[in-house]
N, C-alpha and C. Protein backbone atom coordinates (compact mmCIF):
# COMPACT_ATOMS: atom_id res chain seq x y z
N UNK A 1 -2.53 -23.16 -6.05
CA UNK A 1 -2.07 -21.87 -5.55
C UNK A 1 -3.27 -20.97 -5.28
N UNK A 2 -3.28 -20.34 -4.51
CA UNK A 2 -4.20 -19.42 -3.90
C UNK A 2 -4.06 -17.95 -3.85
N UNK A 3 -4.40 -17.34 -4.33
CA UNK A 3 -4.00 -15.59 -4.85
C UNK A 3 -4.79 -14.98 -4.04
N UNK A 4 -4.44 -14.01 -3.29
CA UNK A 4 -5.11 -12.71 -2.48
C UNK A 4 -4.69 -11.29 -2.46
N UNK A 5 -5.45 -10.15 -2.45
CA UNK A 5 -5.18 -9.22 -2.97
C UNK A 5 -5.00 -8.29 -1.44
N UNK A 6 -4.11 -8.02 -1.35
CA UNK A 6 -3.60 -6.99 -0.30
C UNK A 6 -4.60 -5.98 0.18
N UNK A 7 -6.16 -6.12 1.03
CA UNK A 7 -7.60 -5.48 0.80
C UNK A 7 -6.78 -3.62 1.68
N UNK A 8 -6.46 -4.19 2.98
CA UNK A 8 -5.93 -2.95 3.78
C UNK A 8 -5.41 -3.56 4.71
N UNK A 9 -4.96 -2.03 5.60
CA UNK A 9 -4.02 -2.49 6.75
C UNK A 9 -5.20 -2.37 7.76
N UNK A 10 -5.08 -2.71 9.04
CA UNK A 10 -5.60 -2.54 10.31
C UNK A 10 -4.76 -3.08 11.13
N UNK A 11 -3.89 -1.46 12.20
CA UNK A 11 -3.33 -1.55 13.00
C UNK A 11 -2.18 -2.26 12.60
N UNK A 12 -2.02 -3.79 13.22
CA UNK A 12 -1.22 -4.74 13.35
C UNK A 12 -1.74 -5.64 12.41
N UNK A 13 -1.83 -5.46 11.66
CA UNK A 13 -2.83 -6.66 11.12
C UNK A 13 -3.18 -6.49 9.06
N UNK A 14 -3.17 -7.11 8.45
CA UNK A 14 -3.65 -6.76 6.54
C UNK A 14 -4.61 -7.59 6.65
N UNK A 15 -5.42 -7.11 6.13
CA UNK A 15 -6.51 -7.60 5.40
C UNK A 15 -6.49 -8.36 4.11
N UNK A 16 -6.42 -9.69 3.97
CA UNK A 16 -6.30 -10.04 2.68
C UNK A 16 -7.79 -11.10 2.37
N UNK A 17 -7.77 -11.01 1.10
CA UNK A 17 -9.22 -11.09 0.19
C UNK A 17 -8.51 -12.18 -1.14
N UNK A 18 -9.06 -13.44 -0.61
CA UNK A 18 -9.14 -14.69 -1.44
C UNK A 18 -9.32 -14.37 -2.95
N UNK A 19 -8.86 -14.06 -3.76
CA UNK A 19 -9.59 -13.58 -5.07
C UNK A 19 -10.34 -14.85 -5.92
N UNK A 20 -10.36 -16.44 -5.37
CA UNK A 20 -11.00 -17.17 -6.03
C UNK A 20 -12.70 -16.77 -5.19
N UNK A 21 -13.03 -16.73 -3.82
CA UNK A 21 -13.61 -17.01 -3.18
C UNK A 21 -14.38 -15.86 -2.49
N UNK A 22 -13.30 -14.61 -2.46
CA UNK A 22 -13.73 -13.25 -1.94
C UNK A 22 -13.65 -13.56 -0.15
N UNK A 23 -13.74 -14.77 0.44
CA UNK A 23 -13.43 -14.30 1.60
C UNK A 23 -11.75 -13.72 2.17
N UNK A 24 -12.13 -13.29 3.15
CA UNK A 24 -11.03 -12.42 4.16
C UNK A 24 -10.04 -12.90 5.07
N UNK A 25 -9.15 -13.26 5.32
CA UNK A 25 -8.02 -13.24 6.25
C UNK A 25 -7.52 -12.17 6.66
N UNK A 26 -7.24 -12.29 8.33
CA UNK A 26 -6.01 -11.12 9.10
C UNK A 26 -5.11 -11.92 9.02
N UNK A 27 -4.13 -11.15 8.64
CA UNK A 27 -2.35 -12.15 9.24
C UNK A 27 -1.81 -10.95 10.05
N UNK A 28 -0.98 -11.13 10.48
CA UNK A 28 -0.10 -10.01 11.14
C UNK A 28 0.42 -9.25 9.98
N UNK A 29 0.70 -7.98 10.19
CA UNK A 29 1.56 -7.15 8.96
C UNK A 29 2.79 -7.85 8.89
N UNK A 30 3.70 -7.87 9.79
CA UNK A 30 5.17 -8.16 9.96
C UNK A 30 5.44 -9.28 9.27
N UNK A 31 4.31 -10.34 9.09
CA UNK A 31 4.49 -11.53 8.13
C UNK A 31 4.72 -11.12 6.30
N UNK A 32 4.22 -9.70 5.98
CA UNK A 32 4.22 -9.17 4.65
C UNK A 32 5.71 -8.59 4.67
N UNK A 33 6.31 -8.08 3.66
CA UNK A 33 7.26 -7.28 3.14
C UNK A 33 6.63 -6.27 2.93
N UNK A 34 7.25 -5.03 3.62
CA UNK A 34 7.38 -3.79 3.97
C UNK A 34 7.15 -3.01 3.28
N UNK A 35 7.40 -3.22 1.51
CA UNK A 35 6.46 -2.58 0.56
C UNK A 35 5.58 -2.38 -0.33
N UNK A 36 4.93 -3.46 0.53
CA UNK A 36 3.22 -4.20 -0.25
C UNK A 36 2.32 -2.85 -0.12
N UNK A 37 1.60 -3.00 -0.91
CA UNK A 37 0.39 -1.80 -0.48
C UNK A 37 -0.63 -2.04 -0.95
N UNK A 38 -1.35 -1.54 -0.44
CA UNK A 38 -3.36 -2.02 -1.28
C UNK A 38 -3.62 -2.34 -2.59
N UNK A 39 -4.22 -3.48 -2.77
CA UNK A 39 -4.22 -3.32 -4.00
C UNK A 39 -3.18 -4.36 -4.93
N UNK A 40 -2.07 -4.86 -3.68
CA UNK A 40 -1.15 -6.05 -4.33
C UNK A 40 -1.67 -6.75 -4.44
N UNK A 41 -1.02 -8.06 -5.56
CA UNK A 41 -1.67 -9.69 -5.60
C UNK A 41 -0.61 -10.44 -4.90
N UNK A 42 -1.22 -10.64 -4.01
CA UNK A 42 0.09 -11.72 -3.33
C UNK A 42 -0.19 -13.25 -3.55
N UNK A 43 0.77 -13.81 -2.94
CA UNK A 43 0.70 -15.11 -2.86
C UNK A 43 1.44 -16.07 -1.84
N UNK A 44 0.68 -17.40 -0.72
CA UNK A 44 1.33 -17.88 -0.20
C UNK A 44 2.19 -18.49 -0.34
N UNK A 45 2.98 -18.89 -0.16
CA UNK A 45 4.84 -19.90 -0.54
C UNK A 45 5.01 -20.48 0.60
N UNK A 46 5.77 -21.65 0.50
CA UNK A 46 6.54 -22.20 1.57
C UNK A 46 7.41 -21.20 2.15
N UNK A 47 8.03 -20.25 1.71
CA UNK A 47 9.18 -19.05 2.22
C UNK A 47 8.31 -17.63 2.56
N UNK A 48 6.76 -17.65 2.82
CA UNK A 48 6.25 -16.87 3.25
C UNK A 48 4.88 -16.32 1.84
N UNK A 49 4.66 -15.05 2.12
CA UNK A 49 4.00 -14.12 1.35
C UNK A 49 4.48 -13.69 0.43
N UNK A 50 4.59 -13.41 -1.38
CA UNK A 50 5.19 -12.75 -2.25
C UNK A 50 4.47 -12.10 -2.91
N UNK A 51 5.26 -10.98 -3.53
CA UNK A 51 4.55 -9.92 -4.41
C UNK A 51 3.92 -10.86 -5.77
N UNK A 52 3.38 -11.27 -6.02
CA UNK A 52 2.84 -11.17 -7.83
C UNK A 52 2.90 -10.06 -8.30
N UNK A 53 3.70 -9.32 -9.02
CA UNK A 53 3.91 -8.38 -9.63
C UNK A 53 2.78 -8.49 -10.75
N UNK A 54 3.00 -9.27 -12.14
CA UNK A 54 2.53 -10.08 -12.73
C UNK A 54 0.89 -9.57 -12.87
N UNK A 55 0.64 -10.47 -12.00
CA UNK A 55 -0.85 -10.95 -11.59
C UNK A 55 -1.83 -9.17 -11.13
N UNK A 56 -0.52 -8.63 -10.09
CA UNK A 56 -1.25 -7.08 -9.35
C UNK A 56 -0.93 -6.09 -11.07
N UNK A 57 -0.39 -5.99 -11.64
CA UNK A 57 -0.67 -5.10 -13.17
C UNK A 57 -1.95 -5.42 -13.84
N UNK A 58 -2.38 -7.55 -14.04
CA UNK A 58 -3.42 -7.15 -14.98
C UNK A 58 -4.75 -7.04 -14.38
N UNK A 59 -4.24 -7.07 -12.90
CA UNK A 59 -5.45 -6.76 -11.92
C UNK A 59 -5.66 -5.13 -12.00
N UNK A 60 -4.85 -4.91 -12.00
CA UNK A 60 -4.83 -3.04 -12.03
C UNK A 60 -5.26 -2.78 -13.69
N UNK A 61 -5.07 -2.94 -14.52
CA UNK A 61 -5.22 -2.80 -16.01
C UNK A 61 -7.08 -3.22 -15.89
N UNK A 62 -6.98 -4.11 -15.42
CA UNK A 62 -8.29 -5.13 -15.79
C UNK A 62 -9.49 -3.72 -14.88
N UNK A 63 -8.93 -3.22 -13.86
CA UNK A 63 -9.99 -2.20 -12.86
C UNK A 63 -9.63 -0.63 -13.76
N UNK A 64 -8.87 -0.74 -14.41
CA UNK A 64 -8.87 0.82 -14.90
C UNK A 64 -9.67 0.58 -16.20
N UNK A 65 -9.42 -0.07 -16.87
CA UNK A 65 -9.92 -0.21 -18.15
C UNK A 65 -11.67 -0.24 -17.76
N UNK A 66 -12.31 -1.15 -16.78
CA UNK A 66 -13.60 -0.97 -16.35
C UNK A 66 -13.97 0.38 -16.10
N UNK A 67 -13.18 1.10 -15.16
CA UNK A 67 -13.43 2.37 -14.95
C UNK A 67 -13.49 3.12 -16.45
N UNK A 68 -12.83 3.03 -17.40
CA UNK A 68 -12.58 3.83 -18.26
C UNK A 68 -13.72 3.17 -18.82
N UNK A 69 -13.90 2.52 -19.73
CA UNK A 69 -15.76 2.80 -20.00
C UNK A 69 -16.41 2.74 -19.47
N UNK A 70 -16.88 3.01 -17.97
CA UNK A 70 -17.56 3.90 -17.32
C UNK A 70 -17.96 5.18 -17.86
N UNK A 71 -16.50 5.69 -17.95
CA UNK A 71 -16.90 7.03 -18.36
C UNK A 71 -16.90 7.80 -19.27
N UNK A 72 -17.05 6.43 -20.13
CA UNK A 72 -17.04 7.13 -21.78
C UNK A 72 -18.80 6.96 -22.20
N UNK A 73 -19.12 6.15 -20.92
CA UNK A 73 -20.40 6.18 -21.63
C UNK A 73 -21.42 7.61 -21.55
């Protein structure tokens, strides 16, 4: 399985970011569900693109918590 993180939109188009590998793919937007937003962990499927809910929290936990001792130092 292959995990990518929802990087941005452009135009017609998302930006998604390999999270094993860091490189980039365009897909069309219209191929995503309508209320993805920056910053999701998605994932490819035979039935398309899906949210990782899951996976986009301890990705979000894992970037705040960095930030936060940042600024305790």
């Amino acid at each position: 399985m292959c995990y990518y993180v929802l990087d941005r939109f452009e135009e017609d188009f998302a930006v998604l970011e390999n999270l094993k590998n860091t490189q980039t793919i365009n897909i069309k937007r219209n191929l995503l569900l309508s209320n993805l937003k920056e910053g999701d962990v998605i994932l490819k499927t035979d039935m398309g693109w899906i949210l990782d809910e899951e996976k986009t929290k301890e990705r979000k936990n894992k970037i705040d918590s960095k930030l936060n001792s940042l600024w305790k130092r």
